[in-house]
ModelCIF file with pLDDT and N, C-alpha, C, O atoms, coordinates in Angstrom:
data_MODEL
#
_entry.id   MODEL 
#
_entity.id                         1 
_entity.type                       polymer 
_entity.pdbx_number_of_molecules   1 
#
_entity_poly.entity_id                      1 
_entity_poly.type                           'polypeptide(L)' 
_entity_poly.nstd_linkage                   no 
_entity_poly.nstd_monomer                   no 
_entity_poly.pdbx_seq_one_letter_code       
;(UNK)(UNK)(UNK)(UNK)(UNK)(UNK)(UNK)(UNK)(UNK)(UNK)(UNK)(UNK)(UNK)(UNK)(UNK)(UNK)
(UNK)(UNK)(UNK)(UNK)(UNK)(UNK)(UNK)(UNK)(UNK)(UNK)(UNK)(UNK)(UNK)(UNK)(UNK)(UNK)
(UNK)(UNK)(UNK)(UNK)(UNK)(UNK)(UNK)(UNK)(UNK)(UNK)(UNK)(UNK)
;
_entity_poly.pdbx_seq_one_letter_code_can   XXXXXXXXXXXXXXXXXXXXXXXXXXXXXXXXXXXXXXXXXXXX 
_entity_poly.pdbx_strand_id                 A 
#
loop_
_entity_poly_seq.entity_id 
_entity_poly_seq.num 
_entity_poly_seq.mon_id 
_entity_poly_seq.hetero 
1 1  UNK n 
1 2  UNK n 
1 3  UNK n 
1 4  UNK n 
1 5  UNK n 
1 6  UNK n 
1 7  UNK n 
1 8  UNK n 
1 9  UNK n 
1 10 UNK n 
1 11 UNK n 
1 12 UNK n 
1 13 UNK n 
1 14 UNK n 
1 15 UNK n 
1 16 UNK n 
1 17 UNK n 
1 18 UNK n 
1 19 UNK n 
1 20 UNK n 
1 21 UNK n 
1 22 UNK n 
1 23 UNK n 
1 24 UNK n 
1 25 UNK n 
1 26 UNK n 
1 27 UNK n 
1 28 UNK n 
1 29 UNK n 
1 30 UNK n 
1 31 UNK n 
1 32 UNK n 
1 33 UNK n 
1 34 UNK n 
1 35 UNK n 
1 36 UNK n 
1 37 UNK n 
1 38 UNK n 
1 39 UNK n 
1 40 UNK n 
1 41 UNK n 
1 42 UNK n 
1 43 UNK n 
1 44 UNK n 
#
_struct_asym.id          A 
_struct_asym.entity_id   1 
#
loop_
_ma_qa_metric.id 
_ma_qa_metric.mode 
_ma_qa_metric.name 
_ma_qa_metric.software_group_id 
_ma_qa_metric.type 
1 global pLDDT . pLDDT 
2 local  pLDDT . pLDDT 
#
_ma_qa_metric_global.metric_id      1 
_ma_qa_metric_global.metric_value   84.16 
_ma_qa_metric_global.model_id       1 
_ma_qa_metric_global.ordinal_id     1 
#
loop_
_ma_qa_metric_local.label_asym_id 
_ma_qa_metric_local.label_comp_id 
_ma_qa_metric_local.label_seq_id 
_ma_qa_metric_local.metric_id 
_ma_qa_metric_local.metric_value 
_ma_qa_metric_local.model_id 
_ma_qa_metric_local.ordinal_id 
A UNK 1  2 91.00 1 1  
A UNK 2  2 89.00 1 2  
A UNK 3  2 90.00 1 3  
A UNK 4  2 89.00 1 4  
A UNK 5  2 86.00 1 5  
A UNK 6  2 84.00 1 6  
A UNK 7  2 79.00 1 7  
A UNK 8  2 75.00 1 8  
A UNK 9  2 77.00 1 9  
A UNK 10 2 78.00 1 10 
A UNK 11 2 76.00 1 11 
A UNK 12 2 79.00 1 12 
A UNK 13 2 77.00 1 13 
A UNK 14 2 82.00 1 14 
A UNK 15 2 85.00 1 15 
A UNK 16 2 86.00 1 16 
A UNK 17 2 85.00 1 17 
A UNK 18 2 85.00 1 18 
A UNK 19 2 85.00 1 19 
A UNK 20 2 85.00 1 20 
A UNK 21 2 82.00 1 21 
A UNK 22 2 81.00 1 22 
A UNK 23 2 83.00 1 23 
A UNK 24 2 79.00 1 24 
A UNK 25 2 79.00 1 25 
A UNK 26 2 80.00 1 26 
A UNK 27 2 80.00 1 27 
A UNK 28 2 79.00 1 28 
A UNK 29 2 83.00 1 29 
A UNK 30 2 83.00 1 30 
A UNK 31 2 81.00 1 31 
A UNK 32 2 85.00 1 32 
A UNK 33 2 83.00 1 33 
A UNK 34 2 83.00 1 34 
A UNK 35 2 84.00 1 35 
A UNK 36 2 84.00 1 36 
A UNK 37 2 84.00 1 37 
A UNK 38 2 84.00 1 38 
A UNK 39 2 89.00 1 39 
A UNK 40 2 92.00 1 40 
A UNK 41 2 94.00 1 41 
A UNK 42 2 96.00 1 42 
A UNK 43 2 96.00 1 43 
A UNK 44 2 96.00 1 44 
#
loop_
_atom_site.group_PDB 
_atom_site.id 
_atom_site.type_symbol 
_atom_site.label_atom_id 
_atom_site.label_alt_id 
_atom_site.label_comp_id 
_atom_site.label_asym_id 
_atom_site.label_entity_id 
_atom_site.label_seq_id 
_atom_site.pdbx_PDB_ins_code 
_atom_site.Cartn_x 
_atom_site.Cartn_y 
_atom_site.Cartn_z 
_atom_site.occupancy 
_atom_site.B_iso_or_equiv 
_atom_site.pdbx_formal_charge 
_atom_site.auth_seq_id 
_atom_site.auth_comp_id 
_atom_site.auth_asym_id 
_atom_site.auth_atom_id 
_atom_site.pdbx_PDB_model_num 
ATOM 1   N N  . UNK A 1 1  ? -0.510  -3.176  3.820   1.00 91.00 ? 1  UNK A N  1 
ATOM 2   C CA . UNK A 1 1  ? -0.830  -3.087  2.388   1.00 91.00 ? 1  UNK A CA 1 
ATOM 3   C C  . UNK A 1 1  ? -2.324  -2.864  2.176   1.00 91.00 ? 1  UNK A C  1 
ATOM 4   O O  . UNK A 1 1  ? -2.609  -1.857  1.529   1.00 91.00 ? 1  UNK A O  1 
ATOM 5   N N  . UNK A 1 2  ? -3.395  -3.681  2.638   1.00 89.00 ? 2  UNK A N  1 
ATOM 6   C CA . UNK A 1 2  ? -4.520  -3.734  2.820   1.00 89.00 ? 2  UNK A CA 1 
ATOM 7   C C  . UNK A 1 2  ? -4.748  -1.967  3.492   1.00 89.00 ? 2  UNK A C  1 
ATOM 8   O O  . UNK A 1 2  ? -5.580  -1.303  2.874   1.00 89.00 ? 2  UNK A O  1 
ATOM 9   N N  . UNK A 1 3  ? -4.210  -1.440  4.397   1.00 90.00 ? 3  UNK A N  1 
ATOM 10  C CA . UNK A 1 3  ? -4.858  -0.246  4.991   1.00 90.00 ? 3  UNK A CA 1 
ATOM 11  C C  . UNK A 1 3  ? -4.165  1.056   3.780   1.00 90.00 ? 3  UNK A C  1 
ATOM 12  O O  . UNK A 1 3  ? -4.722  2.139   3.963   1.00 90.00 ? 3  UNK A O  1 
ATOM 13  N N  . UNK A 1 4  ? -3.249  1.084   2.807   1.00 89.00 ? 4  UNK A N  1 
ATOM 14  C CA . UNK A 1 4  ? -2.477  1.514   2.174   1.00 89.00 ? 4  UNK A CA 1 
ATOM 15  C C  . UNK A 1 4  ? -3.853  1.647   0.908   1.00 89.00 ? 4  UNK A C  1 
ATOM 16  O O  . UNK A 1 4  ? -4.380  2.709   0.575   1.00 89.00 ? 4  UNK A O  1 
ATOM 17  N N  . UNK A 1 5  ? -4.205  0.275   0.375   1.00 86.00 ? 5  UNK A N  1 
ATOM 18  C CA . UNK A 1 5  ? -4.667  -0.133  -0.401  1.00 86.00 ? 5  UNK A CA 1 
ATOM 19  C C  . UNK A 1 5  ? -6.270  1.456   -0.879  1.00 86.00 ? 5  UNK A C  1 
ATOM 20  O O  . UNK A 1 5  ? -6.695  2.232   -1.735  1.00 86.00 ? 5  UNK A O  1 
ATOM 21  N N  . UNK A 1 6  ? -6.467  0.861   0.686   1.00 84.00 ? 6  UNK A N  1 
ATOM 22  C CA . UNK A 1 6  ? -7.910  1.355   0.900   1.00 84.00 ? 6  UNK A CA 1 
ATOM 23  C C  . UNK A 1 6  ? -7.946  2.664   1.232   1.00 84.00 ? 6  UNK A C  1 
ATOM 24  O O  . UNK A 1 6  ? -8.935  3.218   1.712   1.00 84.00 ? 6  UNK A O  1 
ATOM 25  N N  . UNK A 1 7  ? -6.665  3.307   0.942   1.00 79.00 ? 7  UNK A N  1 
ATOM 26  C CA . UNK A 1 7  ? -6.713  4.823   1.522   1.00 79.00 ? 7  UNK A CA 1 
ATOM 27  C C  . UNK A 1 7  ? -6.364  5.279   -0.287  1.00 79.00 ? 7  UNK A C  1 
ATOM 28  O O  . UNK A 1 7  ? -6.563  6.389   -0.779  1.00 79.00 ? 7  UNK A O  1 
ATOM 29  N N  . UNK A 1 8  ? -5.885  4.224   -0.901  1.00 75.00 ? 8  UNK A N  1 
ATOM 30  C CA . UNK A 1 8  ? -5.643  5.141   -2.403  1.00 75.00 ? 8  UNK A CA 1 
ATOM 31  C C  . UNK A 1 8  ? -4.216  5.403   -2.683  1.00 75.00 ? 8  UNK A C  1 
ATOM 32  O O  . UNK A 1 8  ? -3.673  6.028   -3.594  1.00 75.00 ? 8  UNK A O  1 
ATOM 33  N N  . UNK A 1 9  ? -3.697  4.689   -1.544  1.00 77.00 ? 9  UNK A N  1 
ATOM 34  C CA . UNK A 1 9  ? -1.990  5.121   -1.182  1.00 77.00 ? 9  UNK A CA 1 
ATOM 35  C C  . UNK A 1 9  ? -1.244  4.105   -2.888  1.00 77.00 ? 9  UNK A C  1 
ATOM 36  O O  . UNK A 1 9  ? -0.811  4.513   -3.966  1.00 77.00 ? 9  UNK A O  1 
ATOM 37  N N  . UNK A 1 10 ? -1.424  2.828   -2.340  1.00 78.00 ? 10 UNK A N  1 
ATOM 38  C CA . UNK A 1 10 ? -0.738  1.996   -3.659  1.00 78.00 ? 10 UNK A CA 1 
ATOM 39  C C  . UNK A 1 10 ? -2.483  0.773   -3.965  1.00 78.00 ? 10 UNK A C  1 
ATOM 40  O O  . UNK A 1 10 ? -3.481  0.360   -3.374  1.00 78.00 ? 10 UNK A O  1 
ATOM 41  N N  . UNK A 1 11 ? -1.769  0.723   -5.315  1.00 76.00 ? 11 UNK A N  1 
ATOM 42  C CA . UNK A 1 11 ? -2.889  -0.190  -6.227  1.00 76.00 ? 11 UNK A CA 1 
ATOM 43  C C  . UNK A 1 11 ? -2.224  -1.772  -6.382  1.00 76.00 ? 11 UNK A C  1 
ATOM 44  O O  . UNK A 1 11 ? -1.139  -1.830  -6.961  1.00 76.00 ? 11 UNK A O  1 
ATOM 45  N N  . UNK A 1 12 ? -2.579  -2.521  -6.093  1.00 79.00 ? 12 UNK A N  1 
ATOM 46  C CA . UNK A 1 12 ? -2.752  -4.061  -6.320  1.00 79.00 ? 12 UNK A CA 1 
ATOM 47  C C  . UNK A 1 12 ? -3.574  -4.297  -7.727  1.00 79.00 ? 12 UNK A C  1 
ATOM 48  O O  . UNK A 1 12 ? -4.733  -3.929  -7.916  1.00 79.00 ? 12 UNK A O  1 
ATOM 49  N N  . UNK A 1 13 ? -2.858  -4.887  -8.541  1.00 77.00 ? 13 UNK A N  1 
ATOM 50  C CA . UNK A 1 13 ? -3.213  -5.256  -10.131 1.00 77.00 ? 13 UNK A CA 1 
ATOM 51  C C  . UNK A 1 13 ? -4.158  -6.628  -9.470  1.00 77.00 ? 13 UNK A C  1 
ATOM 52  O O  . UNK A 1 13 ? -5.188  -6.803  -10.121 1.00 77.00 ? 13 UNK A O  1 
ATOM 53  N N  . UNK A 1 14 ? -3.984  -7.561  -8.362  1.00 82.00 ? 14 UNK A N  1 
ATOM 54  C CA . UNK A 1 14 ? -4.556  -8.455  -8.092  1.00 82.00 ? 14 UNK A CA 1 
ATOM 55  C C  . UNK A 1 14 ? -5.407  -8.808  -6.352  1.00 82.00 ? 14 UNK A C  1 
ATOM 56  O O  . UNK A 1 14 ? -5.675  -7.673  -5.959  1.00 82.00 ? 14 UNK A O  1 
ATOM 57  N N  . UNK A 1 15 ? -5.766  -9.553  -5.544  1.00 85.00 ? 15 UNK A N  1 
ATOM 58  C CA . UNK A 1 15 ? -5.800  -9.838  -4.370  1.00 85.00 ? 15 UNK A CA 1 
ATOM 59  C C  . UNK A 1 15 ? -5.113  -10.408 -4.215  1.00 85.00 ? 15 UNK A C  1 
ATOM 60  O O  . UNK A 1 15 ? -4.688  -11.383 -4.835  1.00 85.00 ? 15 UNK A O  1 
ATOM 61  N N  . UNK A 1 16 ? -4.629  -9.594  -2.709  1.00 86.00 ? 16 UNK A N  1 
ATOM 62  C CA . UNK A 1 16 ? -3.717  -10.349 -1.868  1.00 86.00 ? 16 UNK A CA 1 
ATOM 63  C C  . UNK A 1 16 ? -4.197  -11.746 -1.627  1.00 86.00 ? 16 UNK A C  1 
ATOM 64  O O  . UNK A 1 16 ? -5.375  -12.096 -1.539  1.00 86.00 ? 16 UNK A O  1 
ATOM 65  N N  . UNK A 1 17 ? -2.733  -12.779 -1.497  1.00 85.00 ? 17 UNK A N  1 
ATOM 66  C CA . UNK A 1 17 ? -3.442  -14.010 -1.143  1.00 85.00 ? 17 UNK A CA 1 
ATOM 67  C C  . UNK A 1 17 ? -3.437  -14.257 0.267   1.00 85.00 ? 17 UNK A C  1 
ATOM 68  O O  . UNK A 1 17 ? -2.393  -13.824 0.755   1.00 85.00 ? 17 UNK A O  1 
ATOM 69  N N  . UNK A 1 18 ? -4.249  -14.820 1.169   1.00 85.00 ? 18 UNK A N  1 
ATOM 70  C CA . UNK A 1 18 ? -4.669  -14.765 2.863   1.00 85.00 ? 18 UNK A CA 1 
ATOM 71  C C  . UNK A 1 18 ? -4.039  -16.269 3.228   1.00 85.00 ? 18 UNK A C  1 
ATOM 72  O O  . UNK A 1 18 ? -4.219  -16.809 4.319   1.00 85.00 ? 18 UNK A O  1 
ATOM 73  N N  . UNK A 1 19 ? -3.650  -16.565 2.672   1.00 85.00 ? 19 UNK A N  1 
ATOM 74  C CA . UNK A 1 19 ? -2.538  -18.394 3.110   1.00 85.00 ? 19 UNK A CA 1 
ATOM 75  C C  . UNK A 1 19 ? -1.222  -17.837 2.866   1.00 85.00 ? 19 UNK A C  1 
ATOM 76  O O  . UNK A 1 19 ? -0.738  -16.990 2.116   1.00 85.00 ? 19 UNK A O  1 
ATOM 77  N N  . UNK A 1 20 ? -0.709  -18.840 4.024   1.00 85.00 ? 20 UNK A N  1 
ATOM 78  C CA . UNK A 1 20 ? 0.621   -18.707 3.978   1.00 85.00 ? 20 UNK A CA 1 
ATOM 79  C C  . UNK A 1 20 ? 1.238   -19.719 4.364   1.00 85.00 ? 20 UNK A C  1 
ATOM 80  O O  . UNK A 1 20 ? 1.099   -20.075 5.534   1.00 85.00 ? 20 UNK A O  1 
ATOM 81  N N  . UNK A 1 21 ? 2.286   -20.621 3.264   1.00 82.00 ? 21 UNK A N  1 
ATOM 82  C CA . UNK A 1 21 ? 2.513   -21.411 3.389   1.00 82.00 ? 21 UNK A CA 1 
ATOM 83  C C  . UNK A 1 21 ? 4.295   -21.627 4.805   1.00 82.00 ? 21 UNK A C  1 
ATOM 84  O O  . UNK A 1 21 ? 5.293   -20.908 4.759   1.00 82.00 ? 21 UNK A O  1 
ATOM 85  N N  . UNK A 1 22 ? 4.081   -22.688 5.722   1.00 81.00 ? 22 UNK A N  1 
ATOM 86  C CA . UNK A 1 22 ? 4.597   -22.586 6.329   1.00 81.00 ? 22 UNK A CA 1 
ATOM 87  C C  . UNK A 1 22 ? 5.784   -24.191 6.264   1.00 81.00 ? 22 UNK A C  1 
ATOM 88  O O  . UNK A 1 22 ? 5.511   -25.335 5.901   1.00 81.00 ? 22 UNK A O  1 
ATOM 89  N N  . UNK A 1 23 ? 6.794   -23.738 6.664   1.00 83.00 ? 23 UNK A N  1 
ATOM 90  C CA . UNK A 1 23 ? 8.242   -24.655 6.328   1.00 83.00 ? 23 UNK A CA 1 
ATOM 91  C C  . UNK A 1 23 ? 8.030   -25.751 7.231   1.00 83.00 ? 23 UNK A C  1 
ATOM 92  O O  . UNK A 1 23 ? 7.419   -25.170 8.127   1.00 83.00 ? 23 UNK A O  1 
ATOM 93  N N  . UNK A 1 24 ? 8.139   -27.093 7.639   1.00 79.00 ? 24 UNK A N  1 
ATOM 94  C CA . UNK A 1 24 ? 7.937   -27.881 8.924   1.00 79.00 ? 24 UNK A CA 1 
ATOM 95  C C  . UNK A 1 24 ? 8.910   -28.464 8.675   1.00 79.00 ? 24 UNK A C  1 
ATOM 96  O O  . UNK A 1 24 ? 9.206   -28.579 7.486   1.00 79.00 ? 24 UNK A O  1 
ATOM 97  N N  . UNK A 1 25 ? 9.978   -29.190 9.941   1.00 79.00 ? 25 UNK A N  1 
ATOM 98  C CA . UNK A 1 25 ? 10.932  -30.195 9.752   1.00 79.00 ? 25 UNK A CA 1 
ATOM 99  C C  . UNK A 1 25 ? 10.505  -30.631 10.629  1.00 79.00 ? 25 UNK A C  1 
ATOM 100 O O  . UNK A 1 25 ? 9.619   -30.134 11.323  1.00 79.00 ? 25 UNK A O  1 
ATOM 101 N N  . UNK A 1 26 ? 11.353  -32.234 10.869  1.00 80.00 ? 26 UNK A N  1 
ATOM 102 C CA . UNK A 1 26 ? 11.383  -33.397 11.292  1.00 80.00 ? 26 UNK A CA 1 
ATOM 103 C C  . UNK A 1 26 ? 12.666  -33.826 11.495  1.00 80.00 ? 26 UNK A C  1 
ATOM 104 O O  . UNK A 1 26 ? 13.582  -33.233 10.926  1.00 80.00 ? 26 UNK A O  1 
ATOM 105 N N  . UNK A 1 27 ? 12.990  -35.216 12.566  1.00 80.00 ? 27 UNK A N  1 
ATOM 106 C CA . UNK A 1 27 ? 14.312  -36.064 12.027  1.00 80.00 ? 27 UNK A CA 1 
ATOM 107 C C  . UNK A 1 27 ? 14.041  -36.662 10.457  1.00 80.00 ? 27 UNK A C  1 
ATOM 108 O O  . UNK A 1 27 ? 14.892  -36.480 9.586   1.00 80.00 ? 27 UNK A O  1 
ATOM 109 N N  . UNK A 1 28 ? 13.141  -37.183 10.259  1.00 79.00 ? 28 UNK A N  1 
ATOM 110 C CA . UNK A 1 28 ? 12.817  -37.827 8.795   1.00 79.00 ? 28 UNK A CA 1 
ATOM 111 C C  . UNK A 1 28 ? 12.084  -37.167 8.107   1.00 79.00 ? 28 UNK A C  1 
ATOM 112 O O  . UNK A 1 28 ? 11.469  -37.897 7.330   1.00 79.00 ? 28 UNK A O  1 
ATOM 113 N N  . UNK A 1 29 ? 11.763  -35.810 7.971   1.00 83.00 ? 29 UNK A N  1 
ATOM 114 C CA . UNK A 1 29 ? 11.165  -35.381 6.567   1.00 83.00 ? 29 UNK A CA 1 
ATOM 115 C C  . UNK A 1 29 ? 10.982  -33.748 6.778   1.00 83.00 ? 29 UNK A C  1 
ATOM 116 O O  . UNK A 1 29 ? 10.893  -33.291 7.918   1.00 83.00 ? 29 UNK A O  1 
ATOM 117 N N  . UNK A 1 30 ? 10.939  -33.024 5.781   1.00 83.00 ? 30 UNK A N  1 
ATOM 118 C CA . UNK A 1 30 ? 10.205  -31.844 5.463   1.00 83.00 ? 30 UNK A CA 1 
ATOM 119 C C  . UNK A 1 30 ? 8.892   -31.829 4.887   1.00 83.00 ? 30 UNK A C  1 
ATOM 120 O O  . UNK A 1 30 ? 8.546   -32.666 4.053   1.00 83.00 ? 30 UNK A O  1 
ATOM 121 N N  . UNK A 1 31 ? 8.006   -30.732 5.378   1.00 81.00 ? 31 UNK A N  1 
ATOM 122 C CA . UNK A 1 31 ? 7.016   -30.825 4.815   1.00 81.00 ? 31 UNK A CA 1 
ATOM 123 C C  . UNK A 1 31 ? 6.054   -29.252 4.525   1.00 81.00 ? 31 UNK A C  1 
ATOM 124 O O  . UNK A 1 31 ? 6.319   -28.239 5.173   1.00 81.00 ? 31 UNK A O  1 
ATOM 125 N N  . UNK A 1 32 ? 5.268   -29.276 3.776   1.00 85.00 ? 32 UNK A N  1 
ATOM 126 C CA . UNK A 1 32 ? 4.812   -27.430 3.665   1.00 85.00 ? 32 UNK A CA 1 
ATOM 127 C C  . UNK A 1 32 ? 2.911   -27.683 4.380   1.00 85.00 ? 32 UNK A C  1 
ATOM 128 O O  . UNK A 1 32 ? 2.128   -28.515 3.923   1.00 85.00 ? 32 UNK A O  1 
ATOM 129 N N  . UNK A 1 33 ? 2.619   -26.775 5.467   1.00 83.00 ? 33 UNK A N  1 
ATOM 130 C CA . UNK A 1 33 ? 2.017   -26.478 6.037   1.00 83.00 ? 33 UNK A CA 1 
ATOM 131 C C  . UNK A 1 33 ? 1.038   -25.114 5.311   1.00 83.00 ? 33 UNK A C  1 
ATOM 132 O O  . UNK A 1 33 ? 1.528   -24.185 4.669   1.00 83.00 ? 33 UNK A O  1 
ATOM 133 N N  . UNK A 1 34 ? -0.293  -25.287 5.589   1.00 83.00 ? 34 UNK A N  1 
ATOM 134 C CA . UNK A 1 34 ? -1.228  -24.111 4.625   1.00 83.00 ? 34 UNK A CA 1 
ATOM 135 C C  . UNK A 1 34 ? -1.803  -23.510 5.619   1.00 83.00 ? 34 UNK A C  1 
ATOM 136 O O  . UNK A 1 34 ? -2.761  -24.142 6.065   1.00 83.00 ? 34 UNK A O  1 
ATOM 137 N N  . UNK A 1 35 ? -1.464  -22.030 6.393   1.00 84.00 ? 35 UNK A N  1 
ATOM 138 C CA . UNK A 1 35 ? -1.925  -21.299 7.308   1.00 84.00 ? 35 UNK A CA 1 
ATOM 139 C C  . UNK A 1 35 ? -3.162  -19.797 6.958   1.00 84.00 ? 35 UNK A C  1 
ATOM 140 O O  . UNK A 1 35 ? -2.807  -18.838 6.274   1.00 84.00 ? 35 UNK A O  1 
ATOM 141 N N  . UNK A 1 36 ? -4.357  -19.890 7.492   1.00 84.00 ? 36 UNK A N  1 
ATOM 142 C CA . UNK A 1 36 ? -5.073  -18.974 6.673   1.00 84.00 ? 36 UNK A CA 1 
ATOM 143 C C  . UNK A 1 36 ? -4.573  -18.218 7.428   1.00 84.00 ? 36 UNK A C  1 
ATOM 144 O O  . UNK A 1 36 ? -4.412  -18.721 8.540   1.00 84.00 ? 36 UNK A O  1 
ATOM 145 N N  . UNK A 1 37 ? -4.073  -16.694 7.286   1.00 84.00 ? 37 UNK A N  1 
ATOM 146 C CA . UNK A 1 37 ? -3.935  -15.424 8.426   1.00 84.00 ? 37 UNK A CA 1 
ATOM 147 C C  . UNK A 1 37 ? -4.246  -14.564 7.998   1.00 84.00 ? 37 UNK A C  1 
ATOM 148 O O  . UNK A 1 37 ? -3.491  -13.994 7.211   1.00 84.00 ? 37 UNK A O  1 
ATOM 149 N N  . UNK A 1 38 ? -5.599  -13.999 8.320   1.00 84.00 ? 38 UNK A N  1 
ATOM 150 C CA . UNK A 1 38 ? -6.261  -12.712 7.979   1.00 84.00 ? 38 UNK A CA 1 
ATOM 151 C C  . UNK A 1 38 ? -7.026  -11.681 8.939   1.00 84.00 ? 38 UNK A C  1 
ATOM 152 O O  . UNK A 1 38 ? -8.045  -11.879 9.601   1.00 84.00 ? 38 UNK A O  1 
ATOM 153 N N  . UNK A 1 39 ? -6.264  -10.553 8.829   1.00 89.00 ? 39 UNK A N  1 
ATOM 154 C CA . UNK A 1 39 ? -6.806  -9.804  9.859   1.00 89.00 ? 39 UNK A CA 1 
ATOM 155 C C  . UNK A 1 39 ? -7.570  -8.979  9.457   1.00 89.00 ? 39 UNK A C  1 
ATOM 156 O O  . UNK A 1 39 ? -7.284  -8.505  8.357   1.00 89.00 ? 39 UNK A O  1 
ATOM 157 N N  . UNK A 1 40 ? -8.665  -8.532  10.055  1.00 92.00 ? 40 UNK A N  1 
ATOM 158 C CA . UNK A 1 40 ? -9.679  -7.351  9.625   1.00 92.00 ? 40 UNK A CA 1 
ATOM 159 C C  . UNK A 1 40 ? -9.880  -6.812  10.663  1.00 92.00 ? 40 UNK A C  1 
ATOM 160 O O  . UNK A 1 40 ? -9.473  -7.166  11.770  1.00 92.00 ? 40 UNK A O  1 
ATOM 161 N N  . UNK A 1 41 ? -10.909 -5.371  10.236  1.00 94.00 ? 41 UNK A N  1 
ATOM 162 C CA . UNK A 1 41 ? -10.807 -4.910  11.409  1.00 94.00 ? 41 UNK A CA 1 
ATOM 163 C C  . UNK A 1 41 ? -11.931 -3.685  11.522  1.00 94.00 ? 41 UNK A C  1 
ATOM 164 O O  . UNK A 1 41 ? -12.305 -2.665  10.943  1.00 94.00 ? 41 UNK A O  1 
ATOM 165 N N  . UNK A 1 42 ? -12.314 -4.873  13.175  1.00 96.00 ? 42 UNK A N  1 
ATOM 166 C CA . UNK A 1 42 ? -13.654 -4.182  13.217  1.00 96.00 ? 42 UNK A CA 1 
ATOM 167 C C  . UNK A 1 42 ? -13.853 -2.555  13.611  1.00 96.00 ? 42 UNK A C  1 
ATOM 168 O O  . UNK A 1 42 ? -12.820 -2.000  13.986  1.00 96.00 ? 42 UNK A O  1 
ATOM 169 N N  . UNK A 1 43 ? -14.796 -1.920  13.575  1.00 96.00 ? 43 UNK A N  1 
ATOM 170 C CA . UNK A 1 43 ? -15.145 -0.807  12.673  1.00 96.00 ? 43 UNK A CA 1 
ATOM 171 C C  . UNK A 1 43 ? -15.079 0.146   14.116  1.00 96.00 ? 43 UNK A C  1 
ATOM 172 O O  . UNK A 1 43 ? -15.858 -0.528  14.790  1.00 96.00 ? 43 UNK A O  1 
ATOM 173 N N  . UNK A 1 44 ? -14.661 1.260   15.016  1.00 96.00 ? 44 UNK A N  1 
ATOM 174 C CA . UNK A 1 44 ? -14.559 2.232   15.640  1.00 96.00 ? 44 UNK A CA 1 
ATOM 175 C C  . UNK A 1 44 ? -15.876 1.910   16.565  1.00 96.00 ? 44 UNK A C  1 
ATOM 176 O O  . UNK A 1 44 ? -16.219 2.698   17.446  1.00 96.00 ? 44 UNK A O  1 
#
């Protein structure tokens, strides 16, 4: 989306968000996990 973005291909009304929330179980509980994942990319 990001390489799409920047070529003019499609438009984002907003920024992408770079967290991603992740599902965790347990025997005794569920819980939501906050993962930053952002890739960039360095230049040729």
């Amino acid at each position: 989306i990001e390489w799409l973005e920047k070529k003019n291909k499609v438009y984002l009304l907003q920024e992408m968000n770079k967290s991603m929330k992740l599902i965790h179980r347990d025997p005794k509980n569920f819980y939501l996990e906050v993962k930053e994942i952002e890739d960039t990319m360095r230049p040729p």
